[in-house]
C-alpha atoms as a PDB file:
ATOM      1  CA  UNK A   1     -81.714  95.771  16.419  1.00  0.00           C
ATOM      2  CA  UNK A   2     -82.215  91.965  16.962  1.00  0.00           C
ATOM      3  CA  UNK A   3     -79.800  89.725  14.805  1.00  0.00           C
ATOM      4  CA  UNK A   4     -82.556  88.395  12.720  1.00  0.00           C
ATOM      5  CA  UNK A   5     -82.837  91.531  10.855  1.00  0.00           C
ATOM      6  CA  UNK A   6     -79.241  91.496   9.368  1.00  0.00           C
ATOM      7  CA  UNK A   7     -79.149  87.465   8.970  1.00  0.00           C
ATOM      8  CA  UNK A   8     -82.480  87.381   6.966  1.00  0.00           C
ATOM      9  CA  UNK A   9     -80.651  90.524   4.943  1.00  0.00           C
ATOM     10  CA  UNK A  10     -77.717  89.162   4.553  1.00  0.00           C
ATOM     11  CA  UNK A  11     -79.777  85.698   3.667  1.00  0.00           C
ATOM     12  CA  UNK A  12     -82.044  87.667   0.939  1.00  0.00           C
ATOM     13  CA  UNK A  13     -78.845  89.260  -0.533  1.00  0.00           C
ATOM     14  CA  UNK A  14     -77.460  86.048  -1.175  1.00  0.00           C
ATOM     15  CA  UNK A  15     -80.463  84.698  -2.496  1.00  0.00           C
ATOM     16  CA  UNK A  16     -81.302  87.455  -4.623  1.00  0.00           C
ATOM     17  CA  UNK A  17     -77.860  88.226  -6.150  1.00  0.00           C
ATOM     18  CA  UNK A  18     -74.789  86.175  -4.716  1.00  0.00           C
ATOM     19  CA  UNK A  19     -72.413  85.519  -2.283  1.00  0.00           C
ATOM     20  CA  UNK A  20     -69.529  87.503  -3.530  1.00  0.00           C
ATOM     21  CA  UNK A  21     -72.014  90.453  -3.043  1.00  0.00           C
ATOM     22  CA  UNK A  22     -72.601  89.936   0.497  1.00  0.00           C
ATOM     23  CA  UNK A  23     -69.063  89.685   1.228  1.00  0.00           C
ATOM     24  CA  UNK A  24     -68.189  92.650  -0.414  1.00  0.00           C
ATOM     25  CA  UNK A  25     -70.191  94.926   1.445  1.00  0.00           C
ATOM     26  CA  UNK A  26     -69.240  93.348   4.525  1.00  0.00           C
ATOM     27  CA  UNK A  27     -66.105  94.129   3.352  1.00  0.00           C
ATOM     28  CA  UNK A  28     -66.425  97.387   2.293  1.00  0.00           C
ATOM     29  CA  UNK A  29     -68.527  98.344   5.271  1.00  0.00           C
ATOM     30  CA  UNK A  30     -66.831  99.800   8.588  1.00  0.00           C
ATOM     31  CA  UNK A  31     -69.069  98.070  10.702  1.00  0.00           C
ATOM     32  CA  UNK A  32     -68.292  97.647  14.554  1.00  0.00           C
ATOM     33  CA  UNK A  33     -70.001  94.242  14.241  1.00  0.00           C
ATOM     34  CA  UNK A  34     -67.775  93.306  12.065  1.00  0.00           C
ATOM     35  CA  UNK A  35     -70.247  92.127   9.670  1.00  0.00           C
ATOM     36  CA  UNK A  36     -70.487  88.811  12.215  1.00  0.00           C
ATOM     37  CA  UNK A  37     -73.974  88.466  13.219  1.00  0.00           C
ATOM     38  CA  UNK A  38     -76.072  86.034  15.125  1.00  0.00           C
ATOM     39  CA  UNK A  39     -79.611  85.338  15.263  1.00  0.00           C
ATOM     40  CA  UNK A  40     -79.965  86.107  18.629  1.00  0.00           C
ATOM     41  CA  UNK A  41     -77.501  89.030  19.031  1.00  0.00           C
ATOM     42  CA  UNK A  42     -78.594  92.982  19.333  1.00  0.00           C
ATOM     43  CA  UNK A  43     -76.783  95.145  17.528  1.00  0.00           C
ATOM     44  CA  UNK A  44     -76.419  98.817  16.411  1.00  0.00           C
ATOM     45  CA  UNK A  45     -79.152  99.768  13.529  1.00  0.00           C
ATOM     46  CA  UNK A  46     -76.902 101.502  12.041  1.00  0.00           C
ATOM     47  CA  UNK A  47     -75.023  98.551  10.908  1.00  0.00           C
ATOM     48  CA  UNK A  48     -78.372  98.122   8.734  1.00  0.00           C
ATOM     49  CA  UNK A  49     -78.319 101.882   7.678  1.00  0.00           C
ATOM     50  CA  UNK A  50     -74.654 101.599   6.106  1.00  0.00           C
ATOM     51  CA  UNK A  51     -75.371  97.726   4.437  1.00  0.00           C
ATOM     52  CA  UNK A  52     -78.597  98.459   2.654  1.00  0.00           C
ATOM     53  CA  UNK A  53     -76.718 102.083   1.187  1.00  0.00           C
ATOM     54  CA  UNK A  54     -73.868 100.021   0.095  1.00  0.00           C
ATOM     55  CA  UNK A  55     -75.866  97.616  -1.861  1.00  0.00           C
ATOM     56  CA  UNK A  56     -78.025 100.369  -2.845  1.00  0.00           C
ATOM     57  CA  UNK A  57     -74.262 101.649  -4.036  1.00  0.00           C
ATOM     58  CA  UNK A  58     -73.663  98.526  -6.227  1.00  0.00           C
ATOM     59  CA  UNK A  59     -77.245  97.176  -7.896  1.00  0.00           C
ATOM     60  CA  UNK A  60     -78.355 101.081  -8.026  1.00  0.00           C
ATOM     61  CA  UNK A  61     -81.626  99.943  -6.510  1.00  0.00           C
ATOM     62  CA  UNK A  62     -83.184 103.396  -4.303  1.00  0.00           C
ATOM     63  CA  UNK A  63     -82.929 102.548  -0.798  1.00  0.00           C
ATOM     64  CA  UNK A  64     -86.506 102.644   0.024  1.00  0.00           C
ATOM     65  CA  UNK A  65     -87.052  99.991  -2.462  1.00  0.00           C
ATOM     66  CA  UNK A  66     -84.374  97.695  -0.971  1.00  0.00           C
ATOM     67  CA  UNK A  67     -86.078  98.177   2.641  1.00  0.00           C
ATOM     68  CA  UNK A  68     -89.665  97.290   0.880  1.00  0.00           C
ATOM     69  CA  UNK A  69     -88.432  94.345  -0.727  1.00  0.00           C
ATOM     70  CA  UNK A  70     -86.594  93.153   2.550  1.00  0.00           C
ATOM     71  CA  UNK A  71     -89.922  94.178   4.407  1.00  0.00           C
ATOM     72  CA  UNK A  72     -91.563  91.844   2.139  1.00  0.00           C
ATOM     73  CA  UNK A  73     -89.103  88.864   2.028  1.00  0.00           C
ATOM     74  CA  UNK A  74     -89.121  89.776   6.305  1.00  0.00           C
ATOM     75  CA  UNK A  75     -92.392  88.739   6.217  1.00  0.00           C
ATOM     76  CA  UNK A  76     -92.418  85.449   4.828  1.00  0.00           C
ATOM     77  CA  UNK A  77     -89.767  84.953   7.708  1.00  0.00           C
ATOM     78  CA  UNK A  78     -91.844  85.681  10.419  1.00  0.00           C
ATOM     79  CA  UNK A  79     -94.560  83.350   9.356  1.00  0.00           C
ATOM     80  CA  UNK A  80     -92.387  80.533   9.377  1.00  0.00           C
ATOM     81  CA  UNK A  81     -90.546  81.508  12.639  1.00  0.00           C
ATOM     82  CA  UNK A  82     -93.509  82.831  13.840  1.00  0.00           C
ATOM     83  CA  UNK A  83     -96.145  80.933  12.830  1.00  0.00           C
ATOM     84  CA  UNK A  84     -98.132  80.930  16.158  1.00  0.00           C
ATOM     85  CA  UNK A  85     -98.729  84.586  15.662  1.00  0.00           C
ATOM     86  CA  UNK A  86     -99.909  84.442  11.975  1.00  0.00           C
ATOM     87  CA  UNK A  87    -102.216  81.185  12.668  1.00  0.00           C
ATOM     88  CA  UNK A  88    -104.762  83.492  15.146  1.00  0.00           C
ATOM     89  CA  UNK A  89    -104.974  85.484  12.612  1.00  0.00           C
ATOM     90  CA  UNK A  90    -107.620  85.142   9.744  1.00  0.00           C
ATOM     91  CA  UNK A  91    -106.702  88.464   7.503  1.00  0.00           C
ATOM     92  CA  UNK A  92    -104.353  91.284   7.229  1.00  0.00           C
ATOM     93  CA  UNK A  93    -106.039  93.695   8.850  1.00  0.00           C
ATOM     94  CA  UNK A  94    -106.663  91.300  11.963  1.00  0.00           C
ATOM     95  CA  UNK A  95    -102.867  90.445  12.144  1.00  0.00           C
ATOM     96  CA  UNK A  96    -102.133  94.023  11.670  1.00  0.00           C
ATOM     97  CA  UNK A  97    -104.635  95.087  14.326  1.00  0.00           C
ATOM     98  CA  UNK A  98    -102.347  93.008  17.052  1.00  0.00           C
ATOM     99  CA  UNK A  99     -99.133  94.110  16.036  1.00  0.00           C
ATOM    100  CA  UNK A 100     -98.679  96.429  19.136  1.00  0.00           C
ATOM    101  CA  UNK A 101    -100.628  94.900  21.803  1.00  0.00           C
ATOM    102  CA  UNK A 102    -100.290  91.250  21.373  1.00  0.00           C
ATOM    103  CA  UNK A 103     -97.376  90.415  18.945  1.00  0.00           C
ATOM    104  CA  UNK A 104     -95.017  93.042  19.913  1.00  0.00           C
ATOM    105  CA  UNK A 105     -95.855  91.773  23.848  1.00  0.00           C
ATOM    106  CA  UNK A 106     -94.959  88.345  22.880  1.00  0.00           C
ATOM    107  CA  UNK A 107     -91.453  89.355  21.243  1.00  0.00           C
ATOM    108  CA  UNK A 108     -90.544  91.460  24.184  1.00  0.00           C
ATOM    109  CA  UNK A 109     -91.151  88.181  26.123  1.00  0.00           C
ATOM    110  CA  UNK A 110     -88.464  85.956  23.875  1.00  0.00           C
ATOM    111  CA  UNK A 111     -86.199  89.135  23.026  1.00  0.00           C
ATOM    112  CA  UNK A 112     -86.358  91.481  26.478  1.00  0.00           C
ATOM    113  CA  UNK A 113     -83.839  94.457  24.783  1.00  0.00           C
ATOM    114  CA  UNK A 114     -85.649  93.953  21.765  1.00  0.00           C
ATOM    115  CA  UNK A 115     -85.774  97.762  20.340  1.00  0.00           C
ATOM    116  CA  UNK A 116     -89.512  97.661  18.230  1.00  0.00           C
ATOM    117  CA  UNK A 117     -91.280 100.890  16.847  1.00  0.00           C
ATOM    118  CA  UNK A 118     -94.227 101.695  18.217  1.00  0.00           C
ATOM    119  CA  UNK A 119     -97.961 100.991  16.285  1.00  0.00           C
ATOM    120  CA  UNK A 120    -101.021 103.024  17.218  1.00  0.00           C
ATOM    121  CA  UNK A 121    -104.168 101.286  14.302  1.00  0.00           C
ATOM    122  CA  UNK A 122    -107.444 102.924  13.664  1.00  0.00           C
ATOM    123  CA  UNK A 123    -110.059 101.194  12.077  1.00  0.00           C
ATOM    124  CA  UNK A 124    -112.064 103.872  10.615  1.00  0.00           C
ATOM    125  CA  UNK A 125    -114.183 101.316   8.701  1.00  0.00           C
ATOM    126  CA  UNK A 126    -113.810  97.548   7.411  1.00  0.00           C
ATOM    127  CA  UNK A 127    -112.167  98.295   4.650  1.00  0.00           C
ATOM    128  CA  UNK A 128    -109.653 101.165   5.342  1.00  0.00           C
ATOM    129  CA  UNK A 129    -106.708 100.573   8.643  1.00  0.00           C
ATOM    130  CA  UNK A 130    -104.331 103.435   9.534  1.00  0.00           C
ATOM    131  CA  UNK A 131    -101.388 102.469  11.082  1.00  0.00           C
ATOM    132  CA  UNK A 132     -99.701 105.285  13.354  1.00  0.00           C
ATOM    133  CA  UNK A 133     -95.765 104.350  12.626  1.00  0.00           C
ATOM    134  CA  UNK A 134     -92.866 105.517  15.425  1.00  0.00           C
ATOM    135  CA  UNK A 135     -89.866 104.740  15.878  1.00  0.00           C
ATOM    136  CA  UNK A 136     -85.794 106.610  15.924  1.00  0.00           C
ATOM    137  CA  UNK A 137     -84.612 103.952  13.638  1.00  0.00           C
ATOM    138  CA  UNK A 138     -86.852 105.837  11.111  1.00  0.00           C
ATOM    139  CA  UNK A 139     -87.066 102.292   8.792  1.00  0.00           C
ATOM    140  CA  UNK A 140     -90.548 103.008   7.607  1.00  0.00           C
ATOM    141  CA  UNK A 141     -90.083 101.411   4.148  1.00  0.00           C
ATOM    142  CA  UNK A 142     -89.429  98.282   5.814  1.00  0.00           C
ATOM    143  CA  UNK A 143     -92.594  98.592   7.815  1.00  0.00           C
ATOM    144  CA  UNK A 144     -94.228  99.360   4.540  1.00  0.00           C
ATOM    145  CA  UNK A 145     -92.480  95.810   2.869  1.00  0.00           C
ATOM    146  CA  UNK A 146     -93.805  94.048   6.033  1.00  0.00           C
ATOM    147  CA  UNK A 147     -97.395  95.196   5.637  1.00  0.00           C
ATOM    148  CA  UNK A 148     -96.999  94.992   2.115  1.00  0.00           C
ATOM    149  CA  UNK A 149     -95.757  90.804   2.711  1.00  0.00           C
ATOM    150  CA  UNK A 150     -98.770  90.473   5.165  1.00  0.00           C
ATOM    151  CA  UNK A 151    -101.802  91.656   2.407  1.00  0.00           C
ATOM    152  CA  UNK A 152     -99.674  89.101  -0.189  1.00  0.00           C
ATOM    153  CA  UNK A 153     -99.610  86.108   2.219  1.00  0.00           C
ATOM    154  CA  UNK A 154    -103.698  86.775   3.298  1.00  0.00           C
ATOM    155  CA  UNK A 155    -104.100  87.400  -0.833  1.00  0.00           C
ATOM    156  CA  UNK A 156    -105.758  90.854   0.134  1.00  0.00           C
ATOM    157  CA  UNK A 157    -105.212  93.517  -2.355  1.00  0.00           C
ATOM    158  CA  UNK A 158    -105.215  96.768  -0.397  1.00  0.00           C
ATOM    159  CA  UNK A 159    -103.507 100.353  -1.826  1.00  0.00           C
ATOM    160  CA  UNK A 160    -100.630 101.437   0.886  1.00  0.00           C
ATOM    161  CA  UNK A 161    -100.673 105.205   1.518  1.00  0.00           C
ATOM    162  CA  UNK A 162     -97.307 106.271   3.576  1.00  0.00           C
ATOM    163  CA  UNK A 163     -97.612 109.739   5.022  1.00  0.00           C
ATOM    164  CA  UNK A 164     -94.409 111.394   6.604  1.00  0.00           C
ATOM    165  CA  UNK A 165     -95.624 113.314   9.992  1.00  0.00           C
ATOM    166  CA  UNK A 166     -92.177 114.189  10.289  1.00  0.00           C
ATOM    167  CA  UNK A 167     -89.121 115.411   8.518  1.00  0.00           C
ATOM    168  CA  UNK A 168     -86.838 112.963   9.952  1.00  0.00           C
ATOM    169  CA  UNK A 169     -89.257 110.036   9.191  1.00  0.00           C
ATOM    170  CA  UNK A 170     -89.799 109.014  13.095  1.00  0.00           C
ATOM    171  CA  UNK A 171     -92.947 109.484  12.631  1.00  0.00           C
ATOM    172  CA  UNK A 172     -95.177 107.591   9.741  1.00  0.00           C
ATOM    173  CA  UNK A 173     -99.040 107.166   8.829  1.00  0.00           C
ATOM    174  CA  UNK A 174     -99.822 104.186   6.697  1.00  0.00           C
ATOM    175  CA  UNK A 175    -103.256 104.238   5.089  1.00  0.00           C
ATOM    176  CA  UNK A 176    -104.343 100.898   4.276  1.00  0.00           C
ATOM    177  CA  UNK A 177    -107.796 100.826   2.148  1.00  0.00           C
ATOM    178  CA  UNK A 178    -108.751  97.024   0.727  1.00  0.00           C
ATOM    179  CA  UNK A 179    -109.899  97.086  -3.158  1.00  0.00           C
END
């Protein structure tokens, strides 16, 4: 997992409760990291695993809830560092839509060992998208906060159905239907 994802984290953390939290549970966490992370860097997922269930540990916030809300606050992230992918873009669904064959591309270009899940999107009619959700780092609710981010920054109102096609949550359907 690209460095981003645990500096943004460790970032909204800070922002949303305090330092002294995010040093505790990079304290508190055995991570092989370290808890030192750069931008840039790749490192094990599982590193995210064990920090969002220790600060689900000490604000008693579910863990699905924390990943939403990160999803969300992602989001806002990627417009700014991304902006040239958001700017072709003139709605949700449209930015949505080019997740897998045109953003995803373009990362793979800047980040080669970038580790992404995979996105396979319907459009069964103008108002309803299903996303098709894969991947082994099963972080679905933070796919959910980032779609969630994207209908908020377009100020589309949509209801998010997630659907587990799998036990292990590999394997997600998100129904997206506008209002």
């Amino acid at each position: 997992m690209k460095g981003i994802v645990f500096t943004e984290f460790l970032e909204m953390i800070e922002e949303k409760f305090d330092y002294k939290l995010v040093d505790q549970l990079l304290t508190e966490s055995d991570l092989p990291s370290g808890g030192t992370y750069t931008a840039i860097g790749t490192y094990d997922h599982l590193e995210m695993v064990t920090l969002v269930s220790k600060l689900s540990e000490h604000t008693h916030i579910p863990v699905p809830e924390l990943l939403q809300s990160y999803g969300r606050y992602m989001f806002i992230t990627f417009t700014k560092s991304y902006r040239p992918f958001v700017d072709r873009s003139d709605s949700a669904f449209s930015l949505l839509n080019s997740i897998q064959h045109y953003i995803h591309v373009e990362v793979k270009k800047i980040y080669p060992d970038a580790e992404l899940p995979h996105f396979t999107v319907e459009q069964p009619t103008e108002n309803h998208l299903r996303m098709y959700y894969e991947s082994e780092r099963k972080l679905s609710d933070f796919a959910y906060g980032l779609i969630d981010g994207c209908l908020t920054y377009f100020g589309e109102k949509a209801t998010i159905t997630k659907t587990n096609l799998t036990d292990d949550g590999s394997h997600v359907l998100f129904d997206i239907v506008k209002e």
